[in-house]
N, C-alpha and C. Protein backbone atom coordinates (compact mmCIF):
# COMPACT_ATOMS: atom_id res chain seq x y z
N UNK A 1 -37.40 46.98 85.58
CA UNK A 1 -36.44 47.86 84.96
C UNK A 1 -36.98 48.26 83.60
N UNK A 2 -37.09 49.39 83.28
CA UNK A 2 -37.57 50.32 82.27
C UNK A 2 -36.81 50.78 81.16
N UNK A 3 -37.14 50.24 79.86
CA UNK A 3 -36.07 50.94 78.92
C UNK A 3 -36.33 52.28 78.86
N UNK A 4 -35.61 53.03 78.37
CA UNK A 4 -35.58 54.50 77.92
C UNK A 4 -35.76 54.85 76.53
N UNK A 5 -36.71 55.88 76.36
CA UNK A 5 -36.85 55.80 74.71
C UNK A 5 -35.51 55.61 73.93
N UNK A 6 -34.22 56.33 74.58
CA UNK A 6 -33.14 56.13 73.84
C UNK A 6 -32.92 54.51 73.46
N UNK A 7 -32.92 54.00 74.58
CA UNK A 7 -32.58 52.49 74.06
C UNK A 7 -33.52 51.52 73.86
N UNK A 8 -34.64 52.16 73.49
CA UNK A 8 -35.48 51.30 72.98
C UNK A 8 -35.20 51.72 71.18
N UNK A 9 -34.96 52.76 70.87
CA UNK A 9 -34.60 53.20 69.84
C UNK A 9 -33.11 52.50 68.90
N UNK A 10 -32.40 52.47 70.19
CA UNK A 10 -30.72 51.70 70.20
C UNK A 10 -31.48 50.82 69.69
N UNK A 11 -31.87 50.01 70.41
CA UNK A 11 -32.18 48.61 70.45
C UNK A 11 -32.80 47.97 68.94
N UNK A 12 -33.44 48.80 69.10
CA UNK A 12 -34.39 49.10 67.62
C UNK A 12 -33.98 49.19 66.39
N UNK A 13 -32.72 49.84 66.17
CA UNK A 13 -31.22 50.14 65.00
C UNK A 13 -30.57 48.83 64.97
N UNK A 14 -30.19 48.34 66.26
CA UNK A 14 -29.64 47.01 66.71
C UNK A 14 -30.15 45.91 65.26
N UNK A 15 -31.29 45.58 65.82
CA UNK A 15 -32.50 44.72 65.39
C UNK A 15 -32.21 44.71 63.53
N UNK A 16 -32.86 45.98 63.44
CA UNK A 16 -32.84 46.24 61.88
C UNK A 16 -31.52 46.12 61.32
N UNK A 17 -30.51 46.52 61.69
CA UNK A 17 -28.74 46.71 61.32
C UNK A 17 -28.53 44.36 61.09
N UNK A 18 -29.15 44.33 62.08
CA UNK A 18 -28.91 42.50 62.23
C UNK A 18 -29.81 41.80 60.99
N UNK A 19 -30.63 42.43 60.77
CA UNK A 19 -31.89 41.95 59.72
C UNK A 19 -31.86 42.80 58.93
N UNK A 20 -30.72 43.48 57.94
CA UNK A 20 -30.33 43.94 57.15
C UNK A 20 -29.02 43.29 56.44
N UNK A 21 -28.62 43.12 57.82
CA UNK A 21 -27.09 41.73 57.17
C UNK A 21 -27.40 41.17 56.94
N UNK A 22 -28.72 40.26 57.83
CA UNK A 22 -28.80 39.15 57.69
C UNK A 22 -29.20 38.85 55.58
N UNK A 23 -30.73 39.49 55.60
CA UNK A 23 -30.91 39.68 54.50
C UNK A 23 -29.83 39.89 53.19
N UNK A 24 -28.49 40.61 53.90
CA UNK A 24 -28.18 40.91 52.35
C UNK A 24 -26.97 40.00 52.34
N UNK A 25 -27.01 38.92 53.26
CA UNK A 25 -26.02 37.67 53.22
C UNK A 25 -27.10 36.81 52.43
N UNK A 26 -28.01 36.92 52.79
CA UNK A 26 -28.88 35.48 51.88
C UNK A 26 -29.25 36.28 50.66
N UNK A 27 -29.33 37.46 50.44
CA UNK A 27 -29.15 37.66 48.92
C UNK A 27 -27.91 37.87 47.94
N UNK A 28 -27.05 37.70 48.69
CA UNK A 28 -25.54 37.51 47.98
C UNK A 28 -25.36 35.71 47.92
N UNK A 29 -26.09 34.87 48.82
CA UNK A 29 -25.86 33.61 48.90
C UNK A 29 -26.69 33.28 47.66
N UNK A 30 -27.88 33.73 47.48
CA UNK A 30 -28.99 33.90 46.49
C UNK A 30 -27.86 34.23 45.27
N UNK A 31 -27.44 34.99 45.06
CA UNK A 31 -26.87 35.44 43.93
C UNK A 31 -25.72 34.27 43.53
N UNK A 32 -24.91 33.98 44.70
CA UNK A 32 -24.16 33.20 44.57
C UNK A 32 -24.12 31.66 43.79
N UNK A 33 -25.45 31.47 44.00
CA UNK A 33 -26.20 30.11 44.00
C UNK A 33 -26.89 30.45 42.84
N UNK A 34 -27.54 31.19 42.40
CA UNK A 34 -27.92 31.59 40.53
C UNK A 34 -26.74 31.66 39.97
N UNK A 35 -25.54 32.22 39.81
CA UNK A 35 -24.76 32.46 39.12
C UNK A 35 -24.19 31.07 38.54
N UNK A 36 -24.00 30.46 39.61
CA UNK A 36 -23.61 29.08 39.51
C UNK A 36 -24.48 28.09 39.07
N UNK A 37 -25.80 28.10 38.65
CA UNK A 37 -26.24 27.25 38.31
C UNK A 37 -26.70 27.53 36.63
N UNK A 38 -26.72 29.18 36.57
CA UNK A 38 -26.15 29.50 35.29
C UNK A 38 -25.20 29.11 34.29
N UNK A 39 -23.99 29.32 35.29
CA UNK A 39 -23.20 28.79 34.88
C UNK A 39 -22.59 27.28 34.32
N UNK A 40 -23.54 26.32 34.64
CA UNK A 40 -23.53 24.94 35.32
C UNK A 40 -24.55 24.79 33.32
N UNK A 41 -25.44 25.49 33.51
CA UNK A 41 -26.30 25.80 32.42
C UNK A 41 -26.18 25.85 31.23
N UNK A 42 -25.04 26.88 31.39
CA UNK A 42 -24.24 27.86 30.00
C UNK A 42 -23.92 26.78 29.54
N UNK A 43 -22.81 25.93 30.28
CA UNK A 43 -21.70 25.13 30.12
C UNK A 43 -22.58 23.73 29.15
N UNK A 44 -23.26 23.45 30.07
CA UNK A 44 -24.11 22.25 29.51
C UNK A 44 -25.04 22.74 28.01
N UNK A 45 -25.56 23.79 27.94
CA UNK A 45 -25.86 23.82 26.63
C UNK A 45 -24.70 24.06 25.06
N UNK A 46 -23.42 24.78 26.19
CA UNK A 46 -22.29 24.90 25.05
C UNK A 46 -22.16 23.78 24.38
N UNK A 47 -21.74 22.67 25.27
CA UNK A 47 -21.35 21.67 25.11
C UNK A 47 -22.39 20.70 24.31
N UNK A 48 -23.54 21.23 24.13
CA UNK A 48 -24.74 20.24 23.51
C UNK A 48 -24.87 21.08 22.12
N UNK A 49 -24.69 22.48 22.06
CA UNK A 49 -24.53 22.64 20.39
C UNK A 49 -22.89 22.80 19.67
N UNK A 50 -21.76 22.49 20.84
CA UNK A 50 -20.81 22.05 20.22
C UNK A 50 -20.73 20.80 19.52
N UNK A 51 -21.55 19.59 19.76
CA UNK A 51 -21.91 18.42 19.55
C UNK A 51 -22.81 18.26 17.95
N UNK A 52 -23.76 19.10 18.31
CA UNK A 52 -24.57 19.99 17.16
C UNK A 52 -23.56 20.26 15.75
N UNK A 53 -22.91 21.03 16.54
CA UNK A 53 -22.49 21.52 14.96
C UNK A 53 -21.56 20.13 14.77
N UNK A 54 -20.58 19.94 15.26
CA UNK A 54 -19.76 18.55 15.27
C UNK A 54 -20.61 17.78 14.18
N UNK A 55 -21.12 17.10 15.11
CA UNK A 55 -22.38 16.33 14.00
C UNK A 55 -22.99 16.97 12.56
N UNK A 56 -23.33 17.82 12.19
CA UNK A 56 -23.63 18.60 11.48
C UNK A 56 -22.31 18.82 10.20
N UNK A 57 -21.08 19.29 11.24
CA UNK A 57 -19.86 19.18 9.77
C UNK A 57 -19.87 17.87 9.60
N UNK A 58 -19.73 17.02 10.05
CA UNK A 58 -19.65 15.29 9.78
C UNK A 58 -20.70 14.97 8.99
N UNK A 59 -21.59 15.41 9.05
CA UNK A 59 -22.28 15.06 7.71
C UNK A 59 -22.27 15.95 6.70
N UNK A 60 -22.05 16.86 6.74
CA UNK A 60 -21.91 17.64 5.47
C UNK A 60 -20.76 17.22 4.70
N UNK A 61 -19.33 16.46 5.60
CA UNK A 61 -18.36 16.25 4.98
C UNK A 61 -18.47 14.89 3.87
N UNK A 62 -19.28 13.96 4.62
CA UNK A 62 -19.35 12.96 4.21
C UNK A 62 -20.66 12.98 2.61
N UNK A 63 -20.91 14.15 2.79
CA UNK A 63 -22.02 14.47 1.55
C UNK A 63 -20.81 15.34 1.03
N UNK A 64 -19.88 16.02 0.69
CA UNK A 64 -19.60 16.76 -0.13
C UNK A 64 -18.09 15.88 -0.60
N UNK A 65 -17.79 15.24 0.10
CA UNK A 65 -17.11 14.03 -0.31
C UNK A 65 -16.97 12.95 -1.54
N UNK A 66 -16.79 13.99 -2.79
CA UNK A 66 -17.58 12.75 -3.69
C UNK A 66 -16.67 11.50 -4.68
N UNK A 67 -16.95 10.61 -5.12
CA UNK A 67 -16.29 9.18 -5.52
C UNK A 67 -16.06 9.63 -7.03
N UNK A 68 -16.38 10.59 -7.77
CA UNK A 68 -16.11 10.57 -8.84
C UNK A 68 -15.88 12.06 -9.29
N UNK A 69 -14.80 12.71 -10.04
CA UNK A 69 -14.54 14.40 -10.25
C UNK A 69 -13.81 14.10 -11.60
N UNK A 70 -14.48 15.02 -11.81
CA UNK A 70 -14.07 15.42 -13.64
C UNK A 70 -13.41 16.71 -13.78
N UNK A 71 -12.12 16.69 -14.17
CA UNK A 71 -11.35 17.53 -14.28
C UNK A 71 -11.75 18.42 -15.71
N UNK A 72 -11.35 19.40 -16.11
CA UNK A 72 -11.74 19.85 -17.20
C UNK A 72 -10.06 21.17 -17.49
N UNK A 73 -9.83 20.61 -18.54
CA UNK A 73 -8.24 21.23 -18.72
C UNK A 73 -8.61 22.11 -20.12
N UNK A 74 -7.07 22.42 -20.35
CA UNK A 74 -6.91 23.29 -21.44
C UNK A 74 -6.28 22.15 -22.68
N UNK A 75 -7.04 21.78 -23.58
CA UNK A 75 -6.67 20.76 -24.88
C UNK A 75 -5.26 20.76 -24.82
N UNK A 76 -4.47 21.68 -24.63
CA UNK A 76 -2.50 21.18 -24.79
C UNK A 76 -2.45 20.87 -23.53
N UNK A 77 -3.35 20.96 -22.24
CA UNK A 77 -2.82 20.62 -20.81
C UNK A 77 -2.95 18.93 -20.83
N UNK A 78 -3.65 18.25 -21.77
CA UNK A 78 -4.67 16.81 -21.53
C UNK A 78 -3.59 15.84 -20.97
N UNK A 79 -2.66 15.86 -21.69
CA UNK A 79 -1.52 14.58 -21.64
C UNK A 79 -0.97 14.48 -20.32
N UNK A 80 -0.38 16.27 -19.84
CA UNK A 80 0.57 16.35 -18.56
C UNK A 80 -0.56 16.15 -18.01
N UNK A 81 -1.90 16.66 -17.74
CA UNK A 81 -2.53 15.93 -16.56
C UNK A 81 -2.86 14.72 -16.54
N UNK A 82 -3.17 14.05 -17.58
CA UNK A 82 -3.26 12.35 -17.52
C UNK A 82 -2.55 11.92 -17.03
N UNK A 83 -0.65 12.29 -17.51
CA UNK A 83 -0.05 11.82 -16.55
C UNK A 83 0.23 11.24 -15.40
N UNK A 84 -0.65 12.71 -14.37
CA UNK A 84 -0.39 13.25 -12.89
C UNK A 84 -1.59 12.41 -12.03
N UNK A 85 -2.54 11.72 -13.30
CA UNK A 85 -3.88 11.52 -12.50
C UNK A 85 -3.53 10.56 -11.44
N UNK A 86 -2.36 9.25 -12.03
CA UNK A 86 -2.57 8.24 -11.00
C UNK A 86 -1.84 9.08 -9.53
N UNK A 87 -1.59 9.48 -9.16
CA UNK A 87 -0.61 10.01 -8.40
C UNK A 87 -1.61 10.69 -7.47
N UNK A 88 -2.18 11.94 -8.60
CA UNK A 88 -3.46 12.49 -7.75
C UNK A 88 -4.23 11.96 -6.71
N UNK A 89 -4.72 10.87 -7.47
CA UNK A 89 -5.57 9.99 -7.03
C UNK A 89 -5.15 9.38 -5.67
N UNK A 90 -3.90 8.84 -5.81
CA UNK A 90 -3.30 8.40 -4.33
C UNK A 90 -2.94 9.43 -3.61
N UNK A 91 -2.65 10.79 -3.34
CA UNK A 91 -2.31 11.42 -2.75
C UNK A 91 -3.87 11.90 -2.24
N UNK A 92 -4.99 11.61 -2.62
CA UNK A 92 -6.10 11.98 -2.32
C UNK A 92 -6.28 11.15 -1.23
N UNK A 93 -6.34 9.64 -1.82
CA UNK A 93 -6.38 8.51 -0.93
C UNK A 93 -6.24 9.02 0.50
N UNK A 94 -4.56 9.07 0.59
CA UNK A 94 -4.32 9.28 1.74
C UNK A 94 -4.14 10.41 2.94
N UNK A 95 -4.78 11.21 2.14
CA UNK A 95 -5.30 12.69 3.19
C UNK A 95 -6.81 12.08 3.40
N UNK A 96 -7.46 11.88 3.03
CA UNK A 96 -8.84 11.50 3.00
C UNK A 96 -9.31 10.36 3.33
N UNK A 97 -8.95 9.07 2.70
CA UNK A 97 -8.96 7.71 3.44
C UNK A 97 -10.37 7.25 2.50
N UNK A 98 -10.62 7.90 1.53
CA UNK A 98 -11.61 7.21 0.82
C UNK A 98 -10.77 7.64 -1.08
N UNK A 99 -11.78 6.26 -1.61
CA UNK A 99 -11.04 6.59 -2.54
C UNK A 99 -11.81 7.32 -3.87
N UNK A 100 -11.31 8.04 -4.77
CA UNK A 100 -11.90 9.00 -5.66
C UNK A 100 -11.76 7.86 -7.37
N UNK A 101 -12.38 8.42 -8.21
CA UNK A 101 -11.90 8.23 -9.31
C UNK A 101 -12.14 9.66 -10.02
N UNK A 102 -10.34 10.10 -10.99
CA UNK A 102 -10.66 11.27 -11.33
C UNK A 102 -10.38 10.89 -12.88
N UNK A 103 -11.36 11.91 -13.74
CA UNK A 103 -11.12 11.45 -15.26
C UNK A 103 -11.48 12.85 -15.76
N UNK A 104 -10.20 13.44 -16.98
CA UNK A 104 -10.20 14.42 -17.08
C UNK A 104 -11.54 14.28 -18.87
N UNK A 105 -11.85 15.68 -18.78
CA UNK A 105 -13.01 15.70 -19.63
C UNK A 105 -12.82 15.66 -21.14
N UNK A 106 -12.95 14.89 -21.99
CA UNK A 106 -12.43 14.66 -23.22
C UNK A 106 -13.55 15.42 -24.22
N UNK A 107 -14.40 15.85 -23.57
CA UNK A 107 -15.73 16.87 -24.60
C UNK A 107 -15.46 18.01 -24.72
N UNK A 108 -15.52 18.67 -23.53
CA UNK A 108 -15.74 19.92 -22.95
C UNK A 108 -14.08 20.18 -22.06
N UNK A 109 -13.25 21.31 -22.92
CA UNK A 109 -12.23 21.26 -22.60
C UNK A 109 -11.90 23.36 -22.67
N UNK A 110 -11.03 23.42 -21.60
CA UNK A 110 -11.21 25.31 -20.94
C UNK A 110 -10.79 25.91 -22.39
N UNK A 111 -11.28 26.99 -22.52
CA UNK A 111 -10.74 27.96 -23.67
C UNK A 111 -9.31 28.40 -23.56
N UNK A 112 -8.91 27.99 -25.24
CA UNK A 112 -7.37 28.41 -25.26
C UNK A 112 -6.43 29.56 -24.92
N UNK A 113 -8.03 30.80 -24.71
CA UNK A 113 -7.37 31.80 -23.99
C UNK A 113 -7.09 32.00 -22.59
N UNK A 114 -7.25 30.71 -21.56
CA UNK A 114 -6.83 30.47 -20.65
C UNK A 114 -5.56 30.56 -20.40
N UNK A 115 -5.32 30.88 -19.45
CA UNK A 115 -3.48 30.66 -19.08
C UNK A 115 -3.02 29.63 -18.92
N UNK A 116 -4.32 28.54 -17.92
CA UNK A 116 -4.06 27.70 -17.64
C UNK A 116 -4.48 27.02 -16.22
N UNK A 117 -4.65 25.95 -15.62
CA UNK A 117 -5.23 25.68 -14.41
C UNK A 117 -6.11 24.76 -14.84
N UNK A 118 -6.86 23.89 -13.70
CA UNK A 118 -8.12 23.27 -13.66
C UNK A 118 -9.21 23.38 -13.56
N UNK A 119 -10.70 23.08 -14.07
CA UNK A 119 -11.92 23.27 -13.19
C UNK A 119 -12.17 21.68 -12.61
N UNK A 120 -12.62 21.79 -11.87
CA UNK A 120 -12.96 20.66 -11.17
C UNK A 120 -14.63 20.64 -11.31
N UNK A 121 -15.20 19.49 -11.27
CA UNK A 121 -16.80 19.48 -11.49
C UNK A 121 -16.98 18.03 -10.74
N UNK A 122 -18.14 18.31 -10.17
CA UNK A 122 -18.70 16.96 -9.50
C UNK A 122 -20.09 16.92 -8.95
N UNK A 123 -20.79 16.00 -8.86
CA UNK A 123 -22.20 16.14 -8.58
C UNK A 123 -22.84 16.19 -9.57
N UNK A 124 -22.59 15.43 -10.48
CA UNK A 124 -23.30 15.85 -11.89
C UNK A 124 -23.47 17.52 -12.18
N UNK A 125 -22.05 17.79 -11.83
CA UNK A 125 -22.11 19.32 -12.42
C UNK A 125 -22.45 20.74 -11.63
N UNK A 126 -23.32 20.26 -10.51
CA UNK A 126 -23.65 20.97 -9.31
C UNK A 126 -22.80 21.33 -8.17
N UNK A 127 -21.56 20.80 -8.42
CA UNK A 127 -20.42 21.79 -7.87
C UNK A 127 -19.08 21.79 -8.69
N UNK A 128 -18.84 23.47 -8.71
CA UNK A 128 -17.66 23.77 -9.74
C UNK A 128 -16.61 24.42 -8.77
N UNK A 129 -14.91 23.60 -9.82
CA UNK A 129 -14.22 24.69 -8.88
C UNK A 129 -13.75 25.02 -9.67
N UNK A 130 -13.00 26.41 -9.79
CA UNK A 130 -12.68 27.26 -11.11
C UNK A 130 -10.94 27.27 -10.49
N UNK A 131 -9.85 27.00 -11.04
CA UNK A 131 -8.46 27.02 -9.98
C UNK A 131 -7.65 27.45 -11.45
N UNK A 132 -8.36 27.97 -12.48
CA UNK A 132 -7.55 28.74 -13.16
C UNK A 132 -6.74 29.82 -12.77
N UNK A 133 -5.83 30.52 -13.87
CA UNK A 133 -4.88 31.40 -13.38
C UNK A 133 -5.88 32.49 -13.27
N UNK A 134 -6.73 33.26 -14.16
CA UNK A 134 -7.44 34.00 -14.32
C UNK A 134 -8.51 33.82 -12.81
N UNK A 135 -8.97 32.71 -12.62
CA UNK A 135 -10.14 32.85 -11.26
C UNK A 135 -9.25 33.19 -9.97
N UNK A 136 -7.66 33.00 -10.14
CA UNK A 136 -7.27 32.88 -9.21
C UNK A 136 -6.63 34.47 -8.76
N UNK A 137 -6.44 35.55 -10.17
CA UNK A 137 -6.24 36.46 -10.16
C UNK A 137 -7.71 37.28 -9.50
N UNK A 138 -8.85 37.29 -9.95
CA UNK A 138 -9.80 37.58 -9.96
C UNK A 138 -9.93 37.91 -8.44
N UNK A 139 -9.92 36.45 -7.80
CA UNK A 139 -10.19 36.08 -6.29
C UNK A 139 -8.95 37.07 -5.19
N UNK A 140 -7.76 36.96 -5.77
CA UNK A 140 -6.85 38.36 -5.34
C UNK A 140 -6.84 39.71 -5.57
N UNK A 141 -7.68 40.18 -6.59
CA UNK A 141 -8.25 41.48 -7.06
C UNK A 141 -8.92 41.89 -5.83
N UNK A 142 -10.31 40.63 -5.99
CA UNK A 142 -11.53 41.14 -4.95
C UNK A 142 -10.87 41.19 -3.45
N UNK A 143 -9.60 41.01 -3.12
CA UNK A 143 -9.72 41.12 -1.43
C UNK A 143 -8.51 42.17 -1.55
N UNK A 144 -8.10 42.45 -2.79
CA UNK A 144 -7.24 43.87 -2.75
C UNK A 144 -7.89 45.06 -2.86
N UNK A 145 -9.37 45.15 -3.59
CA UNK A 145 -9.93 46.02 -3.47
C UNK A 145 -9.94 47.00 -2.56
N UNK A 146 -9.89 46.34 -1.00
CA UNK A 146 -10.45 47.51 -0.31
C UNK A 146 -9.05 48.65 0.19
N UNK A 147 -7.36 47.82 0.25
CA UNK A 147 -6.51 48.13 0.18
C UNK A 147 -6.25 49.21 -1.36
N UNK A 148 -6.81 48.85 -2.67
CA UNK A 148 -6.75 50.02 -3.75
C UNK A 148 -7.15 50.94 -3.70
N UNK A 149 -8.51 51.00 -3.23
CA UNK A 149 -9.71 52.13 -2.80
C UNK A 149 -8.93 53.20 -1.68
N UNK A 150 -8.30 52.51 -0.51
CA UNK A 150 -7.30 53.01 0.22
C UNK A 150 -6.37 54.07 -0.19
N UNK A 151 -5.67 53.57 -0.92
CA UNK A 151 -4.42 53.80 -1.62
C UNK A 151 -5.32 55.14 -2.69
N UNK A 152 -5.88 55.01 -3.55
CA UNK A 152 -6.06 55.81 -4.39
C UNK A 152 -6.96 56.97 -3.86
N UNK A 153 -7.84 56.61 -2.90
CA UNK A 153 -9.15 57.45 -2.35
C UNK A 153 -8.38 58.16 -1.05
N UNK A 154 -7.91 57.42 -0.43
CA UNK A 154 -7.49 57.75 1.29
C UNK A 154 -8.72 57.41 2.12
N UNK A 155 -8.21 56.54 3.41
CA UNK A 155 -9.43 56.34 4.53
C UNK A 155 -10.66 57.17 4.48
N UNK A 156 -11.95 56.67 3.59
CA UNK A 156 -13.09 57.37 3.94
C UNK A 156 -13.55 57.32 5.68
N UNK A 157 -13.66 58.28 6.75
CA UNK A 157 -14.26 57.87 7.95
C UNK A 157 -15.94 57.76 7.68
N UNK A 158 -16.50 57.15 6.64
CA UNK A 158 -17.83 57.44 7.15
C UNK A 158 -18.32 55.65 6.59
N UNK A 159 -17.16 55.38 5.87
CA UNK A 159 -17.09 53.83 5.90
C UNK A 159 -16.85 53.13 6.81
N UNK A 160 -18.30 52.07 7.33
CA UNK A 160 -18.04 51.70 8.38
C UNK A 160 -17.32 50.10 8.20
N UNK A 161 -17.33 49.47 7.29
CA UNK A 161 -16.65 48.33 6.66
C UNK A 161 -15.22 48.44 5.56
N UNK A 162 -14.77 48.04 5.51
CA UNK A 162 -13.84 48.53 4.06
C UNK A 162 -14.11 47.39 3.02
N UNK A 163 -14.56 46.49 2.97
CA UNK A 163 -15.10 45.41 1.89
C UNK A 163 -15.63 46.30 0.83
């Protein structure tokens, strides 16, 4: 019995149509099976520089953490903060769980044209915090800026930031 070109041709479509599925089932299984081991991947490296940084704030905390801070006031502030120190001190305690010693600066004391507030200093001086009224105005200026500029200029469109 003799095929006919027709169905050798059929036959032939058959074949290829079967080994065309077949193929594009094992490259969707293929795909299936990368995605997932990608994924498997992603996950495992997230999780290894979430650890990273973890580790990383934990020590930075424990370095910026320091046992001794020198307050620095305004000469009529000296007394009310002496006052406040023991208090300070324990209320530090117990957010923190280590303990501080704070001693306000009897040399070097803020200019009387201050309003008023603290600097804080520690590290032998290598870190300052400025929590005056004036730094604190300053620090609300700079993030009103881009809201003034607003207000007085109107939405530039060719600004691509407003900072």
């Amino acid at each position: 019995m003799a095929l006919s070109d027709a169905d050798v041709q059929k036959q032939i479509k058959h074949m290829m149509a079967f080994i065309e599925q077949e193929a594009t089932e094992k490259a969707e299984e293929i795909d299936a099976k990368a995605e997932e081991e990608f994924n498997i991947e992603k996950g495992r490296l997230v999780q290894q520089q979430r650890l990273k940084i973890m580790e990383y704030y934990e020590k930075k905390e424990k370095q910026l953490i320091e046992p001794t801070v020198t307050l620095r006031v305004r000469q009529v502030d000296k007394s009310l903060v002496e006052s406040i120190l023991g208090k300070a001190q324990q209320d530090y305690k117990a957010k923190i769980k280590k303990d501080v010693q704070l001693k306000v600066d009897n040399e070097n004391f803020l200019s009387v044209d201050t309003c008023g507030g603290i600097e804080l200093i520690a590290a032998r001086g290598r870190i300052k915090i400025s929590n005056t009224l004036e730094s604190r105005l300053e620090l609300i200026a700079q993030q009103l800026l881009p809201e003034i500029r607003t207000a007085l200029f109107g939405r530039n469109p060719n600004r691509k930031f407003t900072d």
